[in-house]
Protein backbone atom coordinates (compact mmCIF):
# COMPACT_ATOMS: atom_id res chain seq x y z
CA UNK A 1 -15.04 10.78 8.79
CA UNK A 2 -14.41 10.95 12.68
CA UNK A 3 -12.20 14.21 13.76
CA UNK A 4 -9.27 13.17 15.37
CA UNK A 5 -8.16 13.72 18.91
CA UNK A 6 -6.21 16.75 19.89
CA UNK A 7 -4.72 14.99 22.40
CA UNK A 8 -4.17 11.10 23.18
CA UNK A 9 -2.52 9.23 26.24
CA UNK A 10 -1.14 6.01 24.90
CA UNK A 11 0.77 3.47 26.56
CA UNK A 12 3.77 3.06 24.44
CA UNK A 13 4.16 6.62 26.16
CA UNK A 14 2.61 6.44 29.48
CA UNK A 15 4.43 9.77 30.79
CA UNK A 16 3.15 12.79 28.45
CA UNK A 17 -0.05 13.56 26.07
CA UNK A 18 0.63 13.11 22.72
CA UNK A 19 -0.72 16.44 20.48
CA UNK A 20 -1.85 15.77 16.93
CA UNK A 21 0.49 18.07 14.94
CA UNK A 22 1.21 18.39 11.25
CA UNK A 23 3.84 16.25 9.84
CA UNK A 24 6.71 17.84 7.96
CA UNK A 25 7.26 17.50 4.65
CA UNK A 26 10.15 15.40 5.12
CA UNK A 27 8.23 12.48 6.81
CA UNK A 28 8.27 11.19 10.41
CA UNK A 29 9.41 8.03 11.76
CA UNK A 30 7.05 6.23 13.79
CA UNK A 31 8.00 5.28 16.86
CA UNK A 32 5.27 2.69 17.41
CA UNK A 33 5.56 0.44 13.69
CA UNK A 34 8.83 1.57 12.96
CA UNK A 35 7.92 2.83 9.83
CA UNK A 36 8.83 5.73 8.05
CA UNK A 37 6.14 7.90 6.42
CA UNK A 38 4.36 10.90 5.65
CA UNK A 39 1.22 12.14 5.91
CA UNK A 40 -0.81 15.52 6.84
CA UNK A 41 -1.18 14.54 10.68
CA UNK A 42 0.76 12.48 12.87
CA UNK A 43 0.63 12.49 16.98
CA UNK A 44 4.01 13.54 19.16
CA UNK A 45 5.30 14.20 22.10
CA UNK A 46 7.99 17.46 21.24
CA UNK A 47 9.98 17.00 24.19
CA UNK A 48 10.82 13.40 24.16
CA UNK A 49 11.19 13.45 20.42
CA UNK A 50 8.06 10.70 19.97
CA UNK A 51 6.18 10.16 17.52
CA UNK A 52 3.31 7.91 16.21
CA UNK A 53 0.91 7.76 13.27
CA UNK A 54 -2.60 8.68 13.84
CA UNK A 55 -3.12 5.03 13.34
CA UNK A 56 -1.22 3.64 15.77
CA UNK A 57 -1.96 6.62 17.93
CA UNK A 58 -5.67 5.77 17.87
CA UNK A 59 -6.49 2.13 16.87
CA UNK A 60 -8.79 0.08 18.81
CA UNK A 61 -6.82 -2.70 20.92
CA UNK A 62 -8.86 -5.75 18.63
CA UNK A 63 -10.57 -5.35 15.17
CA UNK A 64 -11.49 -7.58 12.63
CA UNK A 65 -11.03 -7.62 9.27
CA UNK A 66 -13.60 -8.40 7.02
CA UNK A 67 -11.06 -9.73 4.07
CA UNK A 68 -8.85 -12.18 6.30
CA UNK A 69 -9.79 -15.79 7.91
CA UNK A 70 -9.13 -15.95 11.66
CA UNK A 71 -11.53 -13.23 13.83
CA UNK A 72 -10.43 -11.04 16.08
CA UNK A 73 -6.82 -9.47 15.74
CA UNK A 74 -5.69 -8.27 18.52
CA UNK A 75 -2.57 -5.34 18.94
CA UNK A 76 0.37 -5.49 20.77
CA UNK A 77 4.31 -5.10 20.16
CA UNK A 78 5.57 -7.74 17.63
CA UNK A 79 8.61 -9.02 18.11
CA UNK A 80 10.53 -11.37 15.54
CA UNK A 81 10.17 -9.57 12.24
CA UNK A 82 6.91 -11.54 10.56
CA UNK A 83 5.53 -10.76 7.28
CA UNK A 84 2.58 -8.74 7.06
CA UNK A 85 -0.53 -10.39 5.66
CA UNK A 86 -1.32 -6.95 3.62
CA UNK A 87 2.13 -5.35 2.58
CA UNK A 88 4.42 -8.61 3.05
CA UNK A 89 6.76 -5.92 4.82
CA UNK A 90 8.39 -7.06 8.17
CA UNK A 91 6.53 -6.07 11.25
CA UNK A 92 9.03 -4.85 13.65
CA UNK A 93 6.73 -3.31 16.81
CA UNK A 94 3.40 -2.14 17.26
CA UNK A 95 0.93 -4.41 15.31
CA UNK A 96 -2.00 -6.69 14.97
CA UNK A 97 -2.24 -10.69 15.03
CA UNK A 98 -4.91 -13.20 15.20
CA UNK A 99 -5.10 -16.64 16.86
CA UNK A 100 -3.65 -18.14 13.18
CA UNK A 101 -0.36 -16.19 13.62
CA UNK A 102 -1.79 -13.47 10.90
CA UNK A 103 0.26 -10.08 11.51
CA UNK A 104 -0.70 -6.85 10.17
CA UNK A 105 0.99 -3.37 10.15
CA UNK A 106 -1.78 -0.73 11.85
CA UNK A 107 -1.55 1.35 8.93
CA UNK A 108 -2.44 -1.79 6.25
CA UNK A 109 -5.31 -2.91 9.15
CA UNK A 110 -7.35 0.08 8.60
CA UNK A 111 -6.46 0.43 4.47
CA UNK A 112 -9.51 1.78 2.86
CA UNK A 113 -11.79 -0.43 1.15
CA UNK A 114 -12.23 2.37 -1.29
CA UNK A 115 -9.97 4.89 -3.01
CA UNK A 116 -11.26 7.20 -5.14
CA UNK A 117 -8.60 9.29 -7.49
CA UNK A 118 -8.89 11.40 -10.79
CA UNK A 119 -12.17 10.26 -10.80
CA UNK A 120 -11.84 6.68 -10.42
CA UNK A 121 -12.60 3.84 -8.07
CA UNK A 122 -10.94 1.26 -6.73
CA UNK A 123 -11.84 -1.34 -4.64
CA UNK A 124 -10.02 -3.86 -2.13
CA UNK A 125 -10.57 -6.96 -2.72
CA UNK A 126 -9.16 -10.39 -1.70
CA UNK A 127 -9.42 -12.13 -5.42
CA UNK A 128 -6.70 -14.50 -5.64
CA UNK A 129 -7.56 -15.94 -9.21
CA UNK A 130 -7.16 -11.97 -10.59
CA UNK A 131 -3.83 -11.25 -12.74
CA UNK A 132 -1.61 -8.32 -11.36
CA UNK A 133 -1.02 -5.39 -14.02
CA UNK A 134 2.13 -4.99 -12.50
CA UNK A 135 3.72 -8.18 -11.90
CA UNK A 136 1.43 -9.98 -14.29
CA UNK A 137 1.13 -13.17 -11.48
CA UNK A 138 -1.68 -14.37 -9.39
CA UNK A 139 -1.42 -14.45 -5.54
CA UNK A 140 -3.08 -14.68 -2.27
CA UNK A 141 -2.32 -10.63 -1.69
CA UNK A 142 -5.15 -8.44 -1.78
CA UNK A 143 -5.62 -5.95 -4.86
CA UNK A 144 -7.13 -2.64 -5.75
CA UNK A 145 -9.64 -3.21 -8.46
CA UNK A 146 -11.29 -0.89 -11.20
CA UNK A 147 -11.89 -1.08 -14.42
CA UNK A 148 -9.67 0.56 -17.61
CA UNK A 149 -11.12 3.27 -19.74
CA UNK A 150 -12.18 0.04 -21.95
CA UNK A 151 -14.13 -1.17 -19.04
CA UNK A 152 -12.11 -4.12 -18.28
CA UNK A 153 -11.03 -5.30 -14.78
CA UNK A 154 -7.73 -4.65 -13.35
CA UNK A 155 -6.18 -5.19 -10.26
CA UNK A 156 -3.15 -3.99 -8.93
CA UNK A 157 -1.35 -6.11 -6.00
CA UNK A 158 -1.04 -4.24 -2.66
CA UNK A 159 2.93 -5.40 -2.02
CA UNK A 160 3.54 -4.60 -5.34
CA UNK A 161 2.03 -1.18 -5.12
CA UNK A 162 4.11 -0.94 -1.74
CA UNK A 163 7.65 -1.95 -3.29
CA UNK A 164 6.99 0.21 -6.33
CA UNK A 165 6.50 3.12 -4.32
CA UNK A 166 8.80 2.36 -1.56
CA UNK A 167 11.18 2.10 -4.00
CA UNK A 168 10.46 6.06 -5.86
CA UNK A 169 9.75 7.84 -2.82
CA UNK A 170 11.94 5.61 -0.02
CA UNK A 171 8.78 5.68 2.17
CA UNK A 172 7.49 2.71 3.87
CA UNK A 173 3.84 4.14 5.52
CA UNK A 174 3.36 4.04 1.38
CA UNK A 175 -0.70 4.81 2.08
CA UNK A 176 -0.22 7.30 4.36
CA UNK A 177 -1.80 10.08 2.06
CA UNK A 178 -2.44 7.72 -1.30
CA UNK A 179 -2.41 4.30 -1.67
CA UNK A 180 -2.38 4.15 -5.43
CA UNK A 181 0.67 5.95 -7.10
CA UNK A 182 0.34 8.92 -10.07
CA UNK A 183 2.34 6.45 -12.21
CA UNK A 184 0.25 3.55 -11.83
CA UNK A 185 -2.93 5.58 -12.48
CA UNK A 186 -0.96 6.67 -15.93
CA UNK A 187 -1.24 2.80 -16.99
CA UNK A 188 -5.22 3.15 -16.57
CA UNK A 189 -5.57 6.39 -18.40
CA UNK A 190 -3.17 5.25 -21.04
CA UNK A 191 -5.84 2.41 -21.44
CA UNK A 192 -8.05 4.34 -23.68
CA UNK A 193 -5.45 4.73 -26.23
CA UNK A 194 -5.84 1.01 -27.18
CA UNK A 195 -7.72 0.00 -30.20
CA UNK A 196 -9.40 -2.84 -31.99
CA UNK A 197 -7.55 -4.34 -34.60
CA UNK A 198 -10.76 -5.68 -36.51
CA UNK A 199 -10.31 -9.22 -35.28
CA UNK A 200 -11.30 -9.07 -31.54
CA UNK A 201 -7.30 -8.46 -30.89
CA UNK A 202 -6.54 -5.62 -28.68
CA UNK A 203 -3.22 -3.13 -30.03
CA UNK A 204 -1.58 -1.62 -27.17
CA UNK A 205 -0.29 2.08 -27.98
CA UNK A 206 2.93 2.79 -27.54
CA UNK A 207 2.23 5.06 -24.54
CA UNK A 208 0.69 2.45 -22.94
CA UNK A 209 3.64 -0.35 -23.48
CA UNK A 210 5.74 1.97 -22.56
CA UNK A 211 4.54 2.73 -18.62
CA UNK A 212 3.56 -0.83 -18.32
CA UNK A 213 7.31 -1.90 -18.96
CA UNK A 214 8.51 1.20 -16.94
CA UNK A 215 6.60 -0.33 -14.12
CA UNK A 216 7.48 -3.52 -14.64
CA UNK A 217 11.26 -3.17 -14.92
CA UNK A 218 11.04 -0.98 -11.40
CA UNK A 219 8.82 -4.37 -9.69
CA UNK A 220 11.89 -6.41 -11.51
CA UNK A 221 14.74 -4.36 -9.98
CA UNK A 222 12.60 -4.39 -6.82
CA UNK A 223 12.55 -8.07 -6.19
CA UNK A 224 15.55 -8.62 -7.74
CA UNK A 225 14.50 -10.65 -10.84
CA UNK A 226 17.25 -11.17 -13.31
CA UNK A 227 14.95 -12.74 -15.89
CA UNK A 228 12.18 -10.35 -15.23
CA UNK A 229 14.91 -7.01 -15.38
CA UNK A 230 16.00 -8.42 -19.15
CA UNK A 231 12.92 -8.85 -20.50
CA UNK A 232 11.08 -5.62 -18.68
CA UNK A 233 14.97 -3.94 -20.66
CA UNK A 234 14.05 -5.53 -23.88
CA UNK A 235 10.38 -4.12 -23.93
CA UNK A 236 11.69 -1.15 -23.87
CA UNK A 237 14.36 -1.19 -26.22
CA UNK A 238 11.94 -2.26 -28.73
């Protein structure tokens, strides 16, 4: 991995350097995306009070990206409040858009294509015939993939991953230092804890059921899902 710039110029602040500097453990908000976050490192400017993420701070003025149609994207201050093709969040300033009206956040334009945590990978993929394990519904969203402790696929929707966590921790740079969350990892784990009932079926533990209706009741409450909330509540109660 490239070291990061001490120091950047950048024209969203033409007047002073920016210094990299670590962030606090309370977060930062961006003055570029308009996102809250946290992270180690962030750039700022101390005595204007600016400050912008390392991504923002240091992203290339085009990229591509290798899972979306449409080229080059190209950066530059949004205006409007579109959807983000990774998160689904509004983009309200600095972002990325191609010539088919695509916008991206700078943080979810350079998401790794790899995560590895507690000693397991996943992938980013763009799969849309793959069930969620959160929201249990197919989509056009891109997913982190790996496989259970039974050694079956599953893949986890990036906007649900982002209102889940959102949601617990009230940040919205949700990747900045993990993008998949301790709890959702627990539903993985938990995996090995299912057994074979003798007929090809598949028993879920209890442990298991459990964090895959906690999960599901906090997506449900998330997006505001009446029918979703009752039944997630009635898992549960069981």
């Amino acid at each position: 991995m490239t070291a990061l710039p001490a120091t950047v110029n950048h024209y969203l602040h033409k007047n002073h350097e920016l210094k990299l500097v670590t962030t606090p453990a309370s977060g930062v908000m961006c003055d570029g995306c308009k996102q809250y976050g946290k992270g180690s490192e962030h750039y700022r400017c101390g005595g204007c009070n600016f400050d912008l993420h390392t991504h923002c701070a240091t992203g290339p003025r085009t990229i591509r990206l290798p899972l979306f149609a449409g080229g080059e994207y190209t950066r530059y201050t949004v205006t409007g409040d579109p959807a983000c093709g990774v998160c689904q969040g509004k983009v309200d300033g600095l972002g990325y858009s191609n010539e088919l009206d695509i916008f991206v956040h700078p943080c979810c334009a350079f998401l790794p294509m790899q995560v590895v945590q507690d000693d397991r990978m996943f992938q980013l993929v763009n799969d849309p015939s793959v069930m969620c394990g959160i929201c249990n519904k197919k989509s056009q969203s891109l997913s982190y993939r790996t496989s259970n402790d039974n050694g079956e696929h599953v893949c986890l929707h990036v906007p649900c991953l982002v209102r889940i966590n959102n949601k617990i921790t009230g940040y919205q740079d949700w990747h900045a230092s993990a993008p998949i969350m301790p709890g959702v990892r627990v539903l993985l784990t938990a995996a090995a804890a299912t057994k074979n009932n003798g007929n090809g079926a598949v028993a879920v533990s209890k442990k298991t059921s459990t964090v895959v209706s906690i999960l599901s009741l906090v997506y449900h409450v998330v997006t505001l899902d009446p029918a979703g909330i009752a039944e997630s509540l009635g898992n549960l109660t069981e």
